[in-house]
PDB file of N, CA and C in Angstrom:
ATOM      1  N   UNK A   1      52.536 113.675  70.657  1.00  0.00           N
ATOM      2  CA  UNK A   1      52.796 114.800  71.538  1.00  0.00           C
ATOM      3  C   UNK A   1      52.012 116.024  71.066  1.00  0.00           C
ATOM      4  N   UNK A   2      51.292 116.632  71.967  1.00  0.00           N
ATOM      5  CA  UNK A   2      50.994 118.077  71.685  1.00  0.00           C
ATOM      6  C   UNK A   2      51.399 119.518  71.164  1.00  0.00           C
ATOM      7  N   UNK A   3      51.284 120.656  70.810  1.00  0.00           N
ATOM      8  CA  UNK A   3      52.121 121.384  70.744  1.00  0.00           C
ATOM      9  C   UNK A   3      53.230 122.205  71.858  1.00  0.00           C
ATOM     10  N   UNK A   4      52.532 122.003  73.044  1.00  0.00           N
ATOM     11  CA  UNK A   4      52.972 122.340  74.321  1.00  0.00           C
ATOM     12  C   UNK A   4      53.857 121.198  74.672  1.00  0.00           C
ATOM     13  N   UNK A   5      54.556 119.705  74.213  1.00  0.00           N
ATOM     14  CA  UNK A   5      55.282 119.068  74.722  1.00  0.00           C
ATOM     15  C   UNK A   5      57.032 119.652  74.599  1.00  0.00           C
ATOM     16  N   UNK A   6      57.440 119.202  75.399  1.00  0.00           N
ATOM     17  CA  UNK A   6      58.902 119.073  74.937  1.00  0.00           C
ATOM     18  C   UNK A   6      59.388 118.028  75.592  1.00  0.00           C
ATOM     19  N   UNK A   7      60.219 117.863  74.528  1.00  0.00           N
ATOM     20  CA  UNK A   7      61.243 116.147  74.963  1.00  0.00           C
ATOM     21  C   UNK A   7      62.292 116.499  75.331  1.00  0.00           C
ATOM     22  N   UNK A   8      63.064 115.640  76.361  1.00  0.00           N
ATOM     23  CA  UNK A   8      63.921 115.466  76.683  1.00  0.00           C
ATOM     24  C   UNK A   8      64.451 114.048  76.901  1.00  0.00           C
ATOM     25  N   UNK A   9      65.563 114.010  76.187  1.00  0.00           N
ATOM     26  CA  UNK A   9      66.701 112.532  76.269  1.00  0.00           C
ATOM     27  C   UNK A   9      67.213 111.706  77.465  1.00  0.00           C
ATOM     28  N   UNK A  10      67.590 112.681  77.880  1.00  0.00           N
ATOM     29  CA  UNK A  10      68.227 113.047  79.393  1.00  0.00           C
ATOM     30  C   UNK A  10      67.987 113.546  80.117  1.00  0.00           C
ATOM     31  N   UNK A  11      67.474 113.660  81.448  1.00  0.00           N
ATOM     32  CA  UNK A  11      67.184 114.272  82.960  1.00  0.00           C
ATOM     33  C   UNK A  11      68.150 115.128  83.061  1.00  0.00           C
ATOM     34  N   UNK A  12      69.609 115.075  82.743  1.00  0.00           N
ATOM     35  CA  UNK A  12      70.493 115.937  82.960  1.00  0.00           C
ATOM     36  C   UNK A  12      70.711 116.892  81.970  1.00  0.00           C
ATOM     37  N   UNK A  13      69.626 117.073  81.467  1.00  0.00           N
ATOM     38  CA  UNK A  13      69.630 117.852  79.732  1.00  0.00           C
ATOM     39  C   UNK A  13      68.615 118.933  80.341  1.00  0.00           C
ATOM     40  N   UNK A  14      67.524 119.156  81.187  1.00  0.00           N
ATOM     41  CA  UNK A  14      65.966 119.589  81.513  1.00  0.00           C
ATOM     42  C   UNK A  14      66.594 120.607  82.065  1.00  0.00           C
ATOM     43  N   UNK A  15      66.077 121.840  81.757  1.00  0.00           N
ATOM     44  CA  UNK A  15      67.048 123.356  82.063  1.00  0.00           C
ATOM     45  C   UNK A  15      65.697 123.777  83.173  1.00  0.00           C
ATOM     46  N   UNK A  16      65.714 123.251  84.283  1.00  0.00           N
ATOM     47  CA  UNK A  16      64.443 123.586  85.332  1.00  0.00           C
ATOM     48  C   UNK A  16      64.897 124.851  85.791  1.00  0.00           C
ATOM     49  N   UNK A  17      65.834 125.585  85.549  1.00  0.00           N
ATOM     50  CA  UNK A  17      65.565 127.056  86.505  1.00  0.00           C
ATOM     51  C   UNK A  17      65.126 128.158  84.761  1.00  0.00           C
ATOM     52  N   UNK A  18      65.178 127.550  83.759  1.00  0.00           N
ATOM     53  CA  UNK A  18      64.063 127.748  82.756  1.00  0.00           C
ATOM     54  C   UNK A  18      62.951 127.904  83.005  1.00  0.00           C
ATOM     55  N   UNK A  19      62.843 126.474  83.260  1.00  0.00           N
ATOM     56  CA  UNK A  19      60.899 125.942  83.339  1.00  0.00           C
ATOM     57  C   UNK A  19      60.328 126.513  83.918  1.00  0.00           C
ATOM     58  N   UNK A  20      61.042 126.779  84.929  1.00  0.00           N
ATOM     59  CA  UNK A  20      60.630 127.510  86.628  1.00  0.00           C
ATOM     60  C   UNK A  20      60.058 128.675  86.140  1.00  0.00           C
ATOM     61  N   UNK A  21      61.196 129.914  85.440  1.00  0.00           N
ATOM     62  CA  UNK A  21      60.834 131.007  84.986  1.00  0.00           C
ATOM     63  C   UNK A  21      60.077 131.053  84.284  1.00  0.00           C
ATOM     64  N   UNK A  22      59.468 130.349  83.080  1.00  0.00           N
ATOM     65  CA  UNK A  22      58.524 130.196  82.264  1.00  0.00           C
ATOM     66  C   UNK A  22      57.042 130.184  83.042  1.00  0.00           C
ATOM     67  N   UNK A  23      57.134 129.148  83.580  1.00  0.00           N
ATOM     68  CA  UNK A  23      55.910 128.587  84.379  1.00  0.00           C
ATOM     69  C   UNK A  23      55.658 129.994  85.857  1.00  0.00           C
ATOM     70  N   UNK A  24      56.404 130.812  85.720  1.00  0.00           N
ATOM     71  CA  UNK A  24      56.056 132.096  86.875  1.00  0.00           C
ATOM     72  C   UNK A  24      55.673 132.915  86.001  1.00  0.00           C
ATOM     73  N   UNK A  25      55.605 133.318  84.789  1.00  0.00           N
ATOM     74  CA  UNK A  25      55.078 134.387  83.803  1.00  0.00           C
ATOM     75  C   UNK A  25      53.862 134.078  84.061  1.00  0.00           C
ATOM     76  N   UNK A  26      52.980 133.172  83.957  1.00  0.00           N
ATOM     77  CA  UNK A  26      51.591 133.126  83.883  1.00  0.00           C
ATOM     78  C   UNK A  26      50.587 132.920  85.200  1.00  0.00           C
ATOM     79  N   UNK A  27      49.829 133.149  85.762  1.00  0.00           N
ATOM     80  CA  UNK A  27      48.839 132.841  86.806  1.00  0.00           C
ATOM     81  C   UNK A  27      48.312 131.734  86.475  1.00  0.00           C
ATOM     82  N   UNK A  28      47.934 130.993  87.697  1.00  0.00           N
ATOM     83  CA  UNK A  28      47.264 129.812  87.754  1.00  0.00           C
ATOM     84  C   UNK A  28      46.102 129.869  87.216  1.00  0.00           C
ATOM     85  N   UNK A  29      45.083 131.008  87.241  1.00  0.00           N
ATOM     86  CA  UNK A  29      43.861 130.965  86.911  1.00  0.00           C
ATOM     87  C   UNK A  29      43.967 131.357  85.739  1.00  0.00           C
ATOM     88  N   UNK A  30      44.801 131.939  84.471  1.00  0.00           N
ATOM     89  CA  UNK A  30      44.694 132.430  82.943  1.00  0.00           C
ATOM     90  C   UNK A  30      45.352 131.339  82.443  1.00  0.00           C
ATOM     91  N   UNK A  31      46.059 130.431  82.842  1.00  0.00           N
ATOM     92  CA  UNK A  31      46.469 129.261  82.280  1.00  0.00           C
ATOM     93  C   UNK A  31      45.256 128.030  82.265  1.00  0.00           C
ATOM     94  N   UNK A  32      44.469 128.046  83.273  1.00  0.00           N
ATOM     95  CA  UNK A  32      42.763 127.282  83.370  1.00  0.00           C
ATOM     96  C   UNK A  32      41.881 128.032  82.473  1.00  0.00           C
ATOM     97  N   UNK A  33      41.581 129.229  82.506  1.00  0.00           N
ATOM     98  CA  UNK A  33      40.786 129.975  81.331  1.00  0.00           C
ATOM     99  C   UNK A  33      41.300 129.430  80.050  1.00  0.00           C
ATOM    100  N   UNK A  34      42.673 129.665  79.678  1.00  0.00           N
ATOM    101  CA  UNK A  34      43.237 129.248  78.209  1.00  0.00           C
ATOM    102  C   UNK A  34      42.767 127.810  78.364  1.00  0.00           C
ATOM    103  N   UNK A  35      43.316 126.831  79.087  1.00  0.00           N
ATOM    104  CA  UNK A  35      42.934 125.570  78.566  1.00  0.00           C
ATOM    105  C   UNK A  35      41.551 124.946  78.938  1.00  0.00           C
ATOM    106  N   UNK A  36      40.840 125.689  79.624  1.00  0.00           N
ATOM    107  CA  UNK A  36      38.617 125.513  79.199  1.00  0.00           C
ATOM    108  C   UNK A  36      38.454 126.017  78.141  1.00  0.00           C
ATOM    109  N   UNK A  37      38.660 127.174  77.694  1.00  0.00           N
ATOM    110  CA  UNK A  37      38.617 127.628  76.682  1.00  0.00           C
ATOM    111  C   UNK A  37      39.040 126.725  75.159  1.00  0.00           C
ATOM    112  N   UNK A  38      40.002 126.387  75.292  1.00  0.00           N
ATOM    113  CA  UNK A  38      40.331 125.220  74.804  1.00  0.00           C
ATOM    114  C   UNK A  38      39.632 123.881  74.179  1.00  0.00           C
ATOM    115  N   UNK A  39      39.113 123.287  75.607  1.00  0.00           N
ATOM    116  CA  UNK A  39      38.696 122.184  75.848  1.00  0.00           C
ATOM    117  C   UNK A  39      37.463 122.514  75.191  1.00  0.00           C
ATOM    118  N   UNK A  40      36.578 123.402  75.515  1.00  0.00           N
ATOM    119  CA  UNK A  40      35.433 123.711  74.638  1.00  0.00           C
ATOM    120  C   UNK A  40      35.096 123.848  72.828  1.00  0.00           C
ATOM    121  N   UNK A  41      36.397 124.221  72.289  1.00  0.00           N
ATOM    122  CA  UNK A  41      36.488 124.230  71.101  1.00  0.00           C
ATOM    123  C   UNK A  41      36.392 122.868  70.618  1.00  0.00           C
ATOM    124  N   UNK A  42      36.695 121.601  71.243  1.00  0.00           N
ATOM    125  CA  UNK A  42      36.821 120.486  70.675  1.00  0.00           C
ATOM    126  C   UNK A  42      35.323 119.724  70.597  1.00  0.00           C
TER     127      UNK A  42
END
């Protein structure tokens, strides 16, 4: 797993109005910059 993974046991464990909020902090296009950016280092 990556550093960005997280596990979950259970489906009924996955806190999605979390995820949700997490995943609305960032723009679609600075989350593609971070990970080209990324991808290039390797």
């Amino acid at each position: 797993m990556g550093k960005s993974c997280i596990r979950f046991k259970k489906v009924d464990q996955i806190p999605y109005e979390l995820i949700a909020e997490l995943v609305q902090k960032m723009e679609v296009q600075r989350w593609i910059d971070i990970y080209e950016k990324d991808i290039k280092k390797k």
